[in-house]
C-alpha atoms as a PDB file:
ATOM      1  CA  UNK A   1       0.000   0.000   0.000  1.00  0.00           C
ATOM      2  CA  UNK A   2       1.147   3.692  -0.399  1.00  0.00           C
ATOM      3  CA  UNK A   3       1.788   5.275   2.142  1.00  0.00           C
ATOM      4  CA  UNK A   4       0.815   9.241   2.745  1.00  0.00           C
ATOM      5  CA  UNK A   5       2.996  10.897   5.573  1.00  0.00           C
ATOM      6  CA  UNK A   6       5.982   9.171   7.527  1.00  0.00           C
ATOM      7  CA  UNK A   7       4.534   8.913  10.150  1.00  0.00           C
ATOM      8  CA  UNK A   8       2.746   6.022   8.805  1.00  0.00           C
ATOM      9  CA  UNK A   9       6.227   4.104   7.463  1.00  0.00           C
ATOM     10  CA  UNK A  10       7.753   2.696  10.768  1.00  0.00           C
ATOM     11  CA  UNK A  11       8.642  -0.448   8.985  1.00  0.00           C
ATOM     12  CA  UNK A  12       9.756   1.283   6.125  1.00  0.00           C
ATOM     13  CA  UNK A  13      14.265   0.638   6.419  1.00  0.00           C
ATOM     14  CA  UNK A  14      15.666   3.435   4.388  1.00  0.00           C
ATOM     15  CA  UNK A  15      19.325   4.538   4.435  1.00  0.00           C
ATOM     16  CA  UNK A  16      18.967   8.596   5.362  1.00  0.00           C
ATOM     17  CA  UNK A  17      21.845  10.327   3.760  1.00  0.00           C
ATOM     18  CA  UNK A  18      22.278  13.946   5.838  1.00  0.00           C
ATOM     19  CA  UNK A  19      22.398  17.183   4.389  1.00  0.00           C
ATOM     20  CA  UNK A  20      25.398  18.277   5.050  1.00  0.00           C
ATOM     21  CA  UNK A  21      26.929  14.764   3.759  1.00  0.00           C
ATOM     22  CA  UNK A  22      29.942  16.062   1.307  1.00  0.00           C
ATOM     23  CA  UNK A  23      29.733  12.832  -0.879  1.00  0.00           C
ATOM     24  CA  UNK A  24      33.031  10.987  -1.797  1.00  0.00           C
ATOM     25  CA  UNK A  25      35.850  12.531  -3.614  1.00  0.00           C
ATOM     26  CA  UNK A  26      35.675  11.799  -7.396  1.00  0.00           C
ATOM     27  CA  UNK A  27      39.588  11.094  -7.303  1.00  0.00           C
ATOM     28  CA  UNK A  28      38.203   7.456  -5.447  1.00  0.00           C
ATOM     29  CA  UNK A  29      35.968   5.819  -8.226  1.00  0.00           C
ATOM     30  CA  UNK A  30      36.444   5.260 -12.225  1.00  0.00           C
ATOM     31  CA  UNK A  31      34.074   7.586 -14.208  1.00  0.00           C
ATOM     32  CA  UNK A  32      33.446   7.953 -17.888  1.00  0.00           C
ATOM     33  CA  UNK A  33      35.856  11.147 -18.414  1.00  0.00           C
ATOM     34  CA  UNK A  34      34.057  12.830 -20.599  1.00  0.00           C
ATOM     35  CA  UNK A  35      31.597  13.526 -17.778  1.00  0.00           C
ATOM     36  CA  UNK A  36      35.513  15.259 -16.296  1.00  0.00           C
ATOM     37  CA  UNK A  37      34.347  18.991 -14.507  1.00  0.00           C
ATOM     38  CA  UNK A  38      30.319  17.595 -14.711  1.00  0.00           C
ATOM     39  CA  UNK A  39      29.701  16.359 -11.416  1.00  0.00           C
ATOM     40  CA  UNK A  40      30.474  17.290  -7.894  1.00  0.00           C
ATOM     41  CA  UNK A  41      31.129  14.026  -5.995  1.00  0.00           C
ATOM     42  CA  UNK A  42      29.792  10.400  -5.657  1.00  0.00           C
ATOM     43  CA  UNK A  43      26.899  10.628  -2.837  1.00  0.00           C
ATOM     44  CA  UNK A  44      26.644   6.568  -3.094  1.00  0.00           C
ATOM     45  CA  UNK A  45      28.866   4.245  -4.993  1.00  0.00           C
ATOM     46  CA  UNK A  46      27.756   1.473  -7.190  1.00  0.00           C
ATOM     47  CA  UNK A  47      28.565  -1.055  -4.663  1.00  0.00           C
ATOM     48  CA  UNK A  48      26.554   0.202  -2.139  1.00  0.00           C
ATOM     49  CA  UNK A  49      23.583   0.385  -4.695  1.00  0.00           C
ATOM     50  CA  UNK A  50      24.099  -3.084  -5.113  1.00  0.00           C
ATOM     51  CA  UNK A  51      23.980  -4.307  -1.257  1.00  0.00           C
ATOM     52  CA  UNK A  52      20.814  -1.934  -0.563  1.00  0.00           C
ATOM     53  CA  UNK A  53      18.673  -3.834  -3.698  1.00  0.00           C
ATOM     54  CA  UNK A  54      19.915  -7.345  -2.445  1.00  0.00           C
ATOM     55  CA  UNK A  55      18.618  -6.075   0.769  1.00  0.00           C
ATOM     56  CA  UNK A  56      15.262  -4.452  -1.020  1.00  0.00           C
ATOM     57  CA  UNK A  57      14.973  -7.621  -2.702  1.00  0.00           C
ATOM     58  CA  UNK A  58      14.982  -9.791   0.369  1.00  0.00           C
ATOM     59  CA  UNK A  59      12.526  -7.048   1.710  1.00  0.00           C
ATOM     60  CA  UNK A  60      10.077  -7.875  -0.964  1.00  0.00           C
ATOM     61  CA  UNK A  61      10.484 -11.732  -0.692  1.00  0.00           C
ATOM     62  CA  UNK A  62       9.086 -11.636   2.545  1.00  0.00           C
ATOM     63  CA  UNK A  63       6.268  -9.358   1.394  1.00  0.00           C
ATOM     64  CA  UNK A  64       5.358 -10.638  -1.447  1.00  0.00           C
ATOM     65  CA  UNK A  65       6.845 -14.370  -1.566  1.00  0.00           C
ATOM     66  CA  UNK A  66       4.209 -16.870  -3.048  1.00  0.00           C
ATOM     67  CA  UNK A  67       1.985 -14.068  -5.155  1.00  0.00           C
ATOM     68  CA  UNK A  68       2.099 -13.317  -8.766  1.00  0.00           C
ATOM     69  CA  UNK A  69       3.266  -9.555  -9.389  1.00  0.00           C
ATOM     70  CA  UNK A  70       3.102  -7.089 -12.303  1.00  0.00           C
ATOM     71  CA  UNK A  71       6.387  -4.918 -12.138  1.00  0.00           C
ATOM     72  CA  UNK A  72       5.888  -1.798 -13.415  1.00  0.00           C
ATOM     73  CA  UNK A  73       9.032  -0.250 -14.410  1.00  0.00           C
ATOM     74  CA  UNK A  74       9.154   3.779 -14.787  1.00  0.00           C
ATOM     75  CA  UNK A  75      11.503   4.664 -17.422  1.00  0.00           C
ATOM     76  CA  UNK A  76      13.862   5.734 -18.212  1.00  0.00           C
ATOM     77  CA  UNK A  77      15.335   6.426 -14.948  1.00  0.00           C
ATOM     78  CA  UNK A  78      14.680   3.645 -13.246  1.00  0.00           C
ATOM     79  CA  UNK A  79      15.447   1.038 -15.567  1.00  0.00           C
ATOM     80  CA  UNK A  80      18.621  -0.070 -14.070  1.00  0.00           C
ATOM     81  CA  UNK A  81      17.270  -0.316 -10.255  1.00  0.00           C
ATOM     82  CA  UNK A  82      14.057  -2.019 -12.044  1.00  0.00           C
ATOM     83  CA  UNK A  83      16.877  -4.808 -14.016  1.00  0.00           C
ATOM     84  CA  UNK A  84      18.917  -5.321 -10.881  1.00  0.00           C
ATOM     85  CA  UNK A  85      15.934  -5.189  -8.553  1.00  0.00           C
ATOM     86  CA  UNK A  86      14.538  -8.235 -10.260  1.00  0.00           C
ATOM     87  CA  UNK A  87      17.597 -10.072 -11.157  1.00  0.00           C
ATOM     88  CA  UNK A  88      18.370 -10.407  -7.495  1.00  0.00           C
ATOM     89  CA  UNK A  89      14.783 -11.440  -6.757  1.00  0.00           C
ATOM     90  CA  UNK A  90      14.982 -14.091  -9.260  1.00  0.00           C
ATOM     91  CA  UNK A  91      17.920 -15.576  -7.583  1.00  0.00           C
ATOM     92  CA  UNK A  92      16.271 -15.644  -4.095  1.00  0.00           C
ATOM     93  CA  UNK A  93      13.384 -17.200  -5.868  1.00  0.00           C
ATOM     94  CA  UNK A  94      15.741 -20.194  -7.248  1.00  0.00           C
ATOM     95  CA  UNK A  95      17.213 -20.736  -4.260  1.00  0.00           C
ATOM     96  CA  UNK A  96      14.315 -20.306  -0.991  1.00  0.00           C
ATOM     97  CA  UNK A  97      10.981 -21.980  -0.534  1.00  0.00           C
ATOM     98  CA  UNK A  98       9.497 -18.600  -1.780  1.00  0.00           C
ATOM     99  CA  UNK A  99       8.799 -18.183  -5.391  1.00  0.00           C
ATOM    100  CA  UNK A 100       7.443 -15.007  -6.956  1.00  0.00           C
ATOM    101  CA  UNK A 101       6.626 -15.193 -10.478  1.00  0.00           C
ATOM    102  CA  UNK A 102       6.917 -11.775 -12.006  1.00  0.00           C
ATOM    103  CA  UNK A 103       5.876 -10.526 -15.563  1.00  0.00           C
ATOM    104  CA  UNK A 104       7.276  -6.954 -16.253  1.00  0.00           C
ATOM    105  CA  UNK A 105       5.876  -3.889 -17.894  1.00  0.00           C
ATOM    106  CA  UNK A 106       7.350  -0.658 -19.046  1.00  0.00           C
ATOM    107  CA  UNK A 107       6.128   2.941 -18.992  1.00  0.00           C
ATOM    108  CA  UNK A 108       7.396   6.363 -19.476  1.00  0.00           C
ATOM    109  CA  UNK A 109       6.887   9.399 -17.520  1.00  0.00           C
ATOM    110  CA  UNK A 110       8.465  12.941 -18.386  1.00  0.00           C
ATOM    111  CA  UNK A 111       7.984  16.078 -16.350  1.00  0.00           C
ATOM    112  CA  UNK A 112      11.297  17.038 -16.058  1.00  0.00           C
ATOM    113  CA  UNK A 113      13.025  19.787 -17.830  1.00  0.00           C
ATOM    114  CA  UNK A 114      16.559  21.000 -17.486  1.00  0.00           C
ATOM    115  CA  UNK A 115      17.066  20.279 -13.301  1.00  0.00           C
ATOM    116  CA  UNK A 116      12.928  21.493 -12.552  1.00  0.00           C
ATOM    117  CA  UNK A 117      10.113  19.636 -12.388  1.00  0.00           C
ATOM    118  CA  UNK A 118       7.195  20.754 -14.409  1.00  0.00           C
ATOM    119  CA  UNK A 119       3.527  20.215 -14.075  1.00  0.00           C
ATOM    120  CA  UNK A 120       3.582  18.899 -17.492  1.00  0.00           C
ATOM    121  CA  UNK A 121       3.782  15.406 -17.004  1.00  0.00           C
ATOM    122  CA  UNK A 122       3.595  12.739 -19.938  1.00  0.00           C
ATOM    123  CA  UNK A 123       3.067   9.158 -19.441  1.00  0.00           C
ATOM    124  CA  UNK A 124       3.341   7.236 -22.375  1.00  0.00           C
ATOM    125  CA  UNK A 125       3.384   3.288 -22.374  1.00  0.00           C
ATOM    126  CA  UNK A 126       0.016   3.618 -19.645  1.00  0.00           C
ATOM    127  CA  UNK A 127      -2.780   3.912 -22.172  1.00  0.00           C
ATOM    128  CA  UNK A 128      -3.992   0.651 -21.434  1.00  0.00           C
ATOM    129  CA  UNK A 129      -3.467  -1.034 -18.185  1.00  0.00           C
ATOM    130  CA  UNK A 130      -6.631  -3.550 -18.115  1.00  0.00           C
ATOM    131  CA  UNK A 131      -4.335  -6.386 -17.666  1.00  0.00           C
ATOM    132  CA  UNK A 132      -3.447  -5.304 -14.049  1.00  0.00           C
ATOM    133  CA  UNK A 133      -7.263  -5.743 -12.994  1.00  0.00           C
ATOM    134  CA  UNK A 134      -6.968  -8.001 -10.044  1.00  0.00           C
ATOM    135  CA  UNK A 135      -3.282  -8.567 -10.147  1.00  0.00           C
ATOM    136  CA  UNK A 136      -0.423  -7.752  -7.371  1.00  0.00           C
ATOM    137  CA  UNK A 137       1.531  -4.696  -8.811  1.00  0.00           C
ATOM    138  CA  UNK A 138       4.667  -3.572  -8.028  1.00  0.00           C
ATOM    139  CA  UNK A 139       6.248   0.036  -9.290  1.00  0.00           C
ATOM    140  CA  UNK A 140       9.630   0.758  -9.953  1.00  0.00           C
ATOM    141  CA  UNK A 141      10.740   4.251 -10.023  1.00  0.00           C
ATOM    142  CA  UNK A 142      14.407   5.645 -10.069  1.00  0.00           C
ATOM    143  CA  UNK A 143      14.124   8.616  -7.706  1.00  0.00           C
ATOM    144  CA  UNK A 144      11.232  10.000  -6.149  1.00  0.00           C
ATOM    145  CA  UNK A 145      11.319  14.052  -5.522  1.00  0.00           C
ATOM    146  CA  UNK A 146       8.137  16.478  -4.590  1.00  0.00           C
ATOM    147  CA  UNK A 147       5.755  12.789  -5.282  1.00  0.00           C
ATOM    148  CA  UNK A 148       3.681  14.620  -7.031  1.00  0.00           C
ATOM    149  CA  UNK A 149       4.391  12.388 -10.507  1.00  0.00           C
ATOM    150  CA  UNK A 150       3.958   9.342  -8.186  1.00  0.00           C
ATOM    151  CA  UNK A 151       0.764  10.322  -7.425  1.00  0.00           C
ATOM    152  CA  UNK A 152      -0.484  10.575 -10.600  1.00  0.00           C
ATOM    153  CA  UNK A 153       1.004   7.609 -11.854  1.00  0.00           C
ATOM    154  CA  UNK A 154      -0.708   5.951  -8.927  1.00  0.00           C
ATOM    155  CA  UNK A 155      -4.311   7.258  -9.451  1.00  0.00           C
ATOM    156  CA  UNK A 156      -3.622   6.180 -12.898  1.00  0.00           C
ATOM    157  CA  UNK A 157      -2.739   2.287 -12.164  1.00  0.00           C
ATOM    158  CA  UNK A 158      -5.439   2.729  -9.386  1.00  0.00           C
ATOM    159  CA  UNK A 159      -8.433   3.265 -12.058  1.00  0.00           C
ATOM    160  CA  UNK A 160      -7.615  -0.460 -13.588  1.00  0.00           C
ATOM    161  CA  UNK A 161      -8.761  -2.014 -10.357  1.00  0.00           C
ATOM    162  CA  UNK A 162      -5.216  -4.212  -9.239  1.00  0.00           C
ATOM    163  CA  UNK A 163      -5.638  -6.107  -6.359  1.00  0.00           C
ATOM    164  CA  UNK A 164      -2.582  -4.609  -4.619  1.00  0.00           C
ATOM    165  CA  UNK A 165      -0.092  -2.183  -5.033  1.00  0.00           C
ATOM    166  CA  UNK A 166       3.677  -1.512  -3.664  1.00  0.00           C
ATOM    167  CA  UNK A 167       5.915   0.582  -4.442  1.00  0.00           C
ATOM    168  CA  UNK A 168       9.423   0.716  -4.595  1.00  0.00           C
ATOM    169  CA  UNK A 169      11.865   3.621  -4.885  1.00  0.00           C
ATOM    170  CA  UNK A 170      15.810   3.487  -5.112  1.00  0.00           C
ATOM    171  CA  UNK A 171      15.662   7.467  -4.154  1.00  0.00           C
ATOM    172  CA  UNK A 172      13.495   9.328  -1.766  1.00  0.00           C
ATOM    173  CA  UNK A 173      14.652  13.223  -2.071  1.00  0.00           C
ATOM    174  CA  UNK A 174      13.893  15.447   0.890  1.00  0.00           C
ATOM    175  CA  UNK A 175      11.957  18.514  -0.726  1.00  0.00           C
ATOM    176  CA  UNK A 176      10.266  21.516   1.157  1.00  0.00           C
ATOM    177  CA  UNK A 177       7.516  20.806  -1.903  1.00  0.00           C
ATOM    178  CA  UNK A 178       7.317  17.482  -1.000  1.00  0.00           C
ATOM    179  CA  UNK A 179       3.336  15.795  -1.016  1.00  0.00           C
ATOM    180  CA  UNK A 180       4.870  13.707   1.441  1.00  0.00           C
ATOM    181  CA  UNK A 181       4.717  10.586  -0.199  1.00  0.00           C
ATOM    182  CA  UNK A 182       7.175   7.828   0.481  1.00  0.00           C
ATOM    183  CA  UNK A 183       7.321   4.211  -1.123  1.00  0.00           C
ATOM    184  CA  UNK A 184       6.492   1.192   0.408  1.00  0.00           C
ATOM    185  CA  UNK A 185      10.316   0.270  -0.109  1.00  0.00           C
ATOM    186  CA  UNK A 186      12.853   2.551  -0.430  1.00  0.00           C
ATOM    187  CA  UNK A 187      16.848   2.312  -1.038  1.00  0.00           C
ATOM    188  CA  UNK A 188      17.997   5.763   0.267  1.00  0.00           C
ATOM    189  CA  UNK A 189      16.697   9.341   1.302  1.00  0.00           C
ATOM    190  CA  UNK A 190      18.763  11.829   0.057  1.00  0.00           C
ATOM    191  CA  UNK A 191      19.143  15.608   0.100  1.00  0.00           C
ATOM    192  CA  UNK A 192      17.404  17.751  -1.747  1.00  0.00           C
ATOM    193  CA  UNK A 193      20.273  17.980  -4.800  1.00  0.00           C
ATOM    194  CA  UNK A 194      20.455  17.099  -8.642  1.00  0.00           C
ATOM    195  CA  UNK A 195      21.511  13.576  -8.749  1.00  0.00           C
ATOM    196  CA  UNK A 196      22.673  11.542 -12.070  1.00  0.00           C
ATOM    197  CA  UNK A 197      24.116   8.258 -12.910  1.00  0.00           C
ATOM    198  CA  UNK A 198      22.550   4.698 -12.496  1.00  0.00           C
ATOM    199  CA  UNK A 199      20.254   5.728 -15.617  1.00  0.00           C
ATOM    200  CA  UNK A 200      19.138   8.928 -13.625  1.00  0.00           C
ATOM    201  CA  UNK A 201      19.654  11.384 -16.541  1.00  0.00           C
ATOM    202  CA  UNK A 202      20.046  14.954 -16.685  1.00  0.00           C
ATOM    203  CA  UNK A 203      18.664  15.569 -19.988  1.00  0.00           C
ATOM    204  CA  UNK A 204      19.351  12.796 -21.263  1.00  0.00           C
ATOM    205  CA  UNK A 205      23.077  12.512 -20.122  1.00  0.00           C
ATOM    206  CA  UNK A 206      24.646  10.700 -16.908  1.00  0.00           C
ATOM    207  CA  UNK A 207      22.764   7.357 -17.752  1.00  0.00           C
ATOM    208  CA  UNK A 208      26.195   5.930 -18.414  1.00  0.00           C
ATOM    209  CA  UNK A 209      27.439   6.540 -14.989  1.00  0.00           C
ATOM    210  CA  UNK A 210      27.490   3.600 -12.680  1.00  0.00           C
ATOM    211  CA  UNK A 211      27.748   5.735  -9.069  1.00  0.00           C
ATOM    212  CA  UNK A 212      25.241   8.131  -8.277  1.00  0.00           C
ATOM    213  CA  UNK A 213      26.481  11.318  -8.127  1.00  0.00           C
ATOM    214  CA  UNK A 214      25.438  15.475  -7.844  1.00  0.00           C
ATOM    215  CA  UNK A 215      26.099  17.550 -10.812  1.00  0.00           C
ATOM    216  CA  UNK A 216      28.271  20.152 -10.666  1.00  0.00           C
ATOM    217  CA  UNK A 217      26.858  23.619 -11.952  1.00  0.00           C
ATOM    218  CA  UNK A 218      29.052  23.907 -14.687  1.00  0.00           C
ATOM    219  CA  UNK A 219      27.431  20.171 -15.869  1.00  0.00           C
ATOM    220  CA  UNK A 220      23.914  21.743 -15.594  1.00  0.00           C
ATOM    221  CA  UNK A 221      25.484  24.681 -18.110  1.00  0.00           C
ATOM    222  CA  UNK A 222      26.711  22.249 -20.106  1.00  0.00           C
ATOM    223  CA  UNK A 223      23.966  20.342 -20.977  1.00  0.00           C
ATOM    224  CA  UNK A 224      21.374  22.668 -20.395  1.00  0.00           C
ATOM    225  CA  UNK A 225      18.763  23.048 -23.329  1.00  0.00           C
END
C-alpha cells in the first residue's frame, strides 16, 4: 500500500543520507571522463547500490513471496534499479521456498526539464493497463522528488482495479515541496540535490554513470537546453 505521511512508514528501512553529507571525492571511483568537470562528488557508490537492492529484494520476498506480481518499471530512470531489482529477486526465488513469479511492464513518464520539475507530465506506455485488474503490482521508479508524478502515476494504475499495489523507490529526495509521499520500499533518502548516474539522466546525459552522483553547476550549463 502507499503510504501518505511518515509517520505512517515505521517499517519502512531506508538509508537517510544527511544534508550536510559532502559525498566521496571523485579522485576514489572510475568515471566515464568525458563527464571530467560535470559532477560534484559520488553521494553513493555502485557497490553500495548493489547491497541496498539485495537487501530491497529480500525485503520484498518476505512481502510478497508466493503471489504473482506485475512490475511496473518507470523509465527511463529507473530502468537499471528495475533490471537489478529483479535479477536479485529471481535468484532468491531459485534458491528459498518462496517463489514469486513476475511478468514486467514498461512505462514512461516525463515532467522534467533542465534540473525542474514541471507540471507537465507525460506518461506514455500507460494507455492501457486492463491487464493489471486483479493482479499484485509492483512500481519501480528511479528517484522520487516532490511525489507529485507518483501520485499521478498511482491514481492512474489505481483506475484499472489491481488487487494490490507496492511501491518501490531506489531514491526518496527530501523537498520543502514534497506531497509527502514515500514508497512502500525505499533504497535511500537523500538531500534535496540534482543527482545523475545509475540511468538517472540529466537531460538525457549521466545514464552511463554507474555511481550516483550530484552535478556540478558547470554540468547543468553544459547540458542545459
Amino acid at each position: 500500500m502507499w503510504f501518505l505521511g511518515r509517520q505512517e512508514v515505521c517499517s519502512v528501512s531506508l538509508e537517510f543520507i544527511r544534508d550536510d553529507w559532502p559525498g566521496y571525492s571523485l579522485d576514489l571511483f572510475s568515471y566515464p571522463t568525458h563527464y571530467s568537470g560535470d559532477l560534484d562528488c559520488v553521494i553513493i557508490p555502485h557497490g553500495v547500490i548493489m547491497d541496498r537492492t539485495e537487501r530491497l529484494s529480500r525485503n520484498i520476498m518476505d512481502d510478497l513471496g508466493d503471489h504473482d506480481i506485475v512490475v511496473l518499471c518507470v523509465l527511463k530512470g529507473g530502468y537499471q534499479f528495475c533490471a537489478d531489482l529483479v535479477d536479485r529477486i529471481k535468484v532468491l526465488s531459485c534458491n528459498s521456498n518462496h517463489t514469486i513469479p513476475m511478468r514486467v511492464h514498461f512505462i514512461r513518464l516525463k515532467s522534467y526539464l533542465n534540473d525542474q520539475s514541471t507540471e507537465d507530465l507525460h506518461i506514455l506506455g500507460a494507455e492501457d493497463l486492463s491487464f493489471l485488474a486483479g493482479k499484485n503490482v509492483l512500481i519501480v521508479e528511479g528517484i522520487v522528488g516532490t511525489g507529485k508524478t507518483m501520485k499521478t502515476l498511482l491514481k492512474h494504475v489505481e483506475a484499472f482495479k489491481p488487487k494490490m499495489i507496492k511501491v518501490a523507490g531506489l531514491l526518496v529526495k527530501r523537498d520543502q515541496n514534497s506531497s509527502a509521499c514515500v514508497p512502500d520500499y525505499v533504497g535511500f533518502e537523500i538531500p534535496n540535490r540534482f543527482v545523475v548516474g545509475y540511468a538517472l539522466d540529466y537531460n538525457e546525459y549521466f545514464r552511463d554513470l554507474n555511481h550516483i552522483c550530484v552535478i556540478s553547476e558547470s554540468g547543468k550549463k553544459k547540458y542545459k537546453i
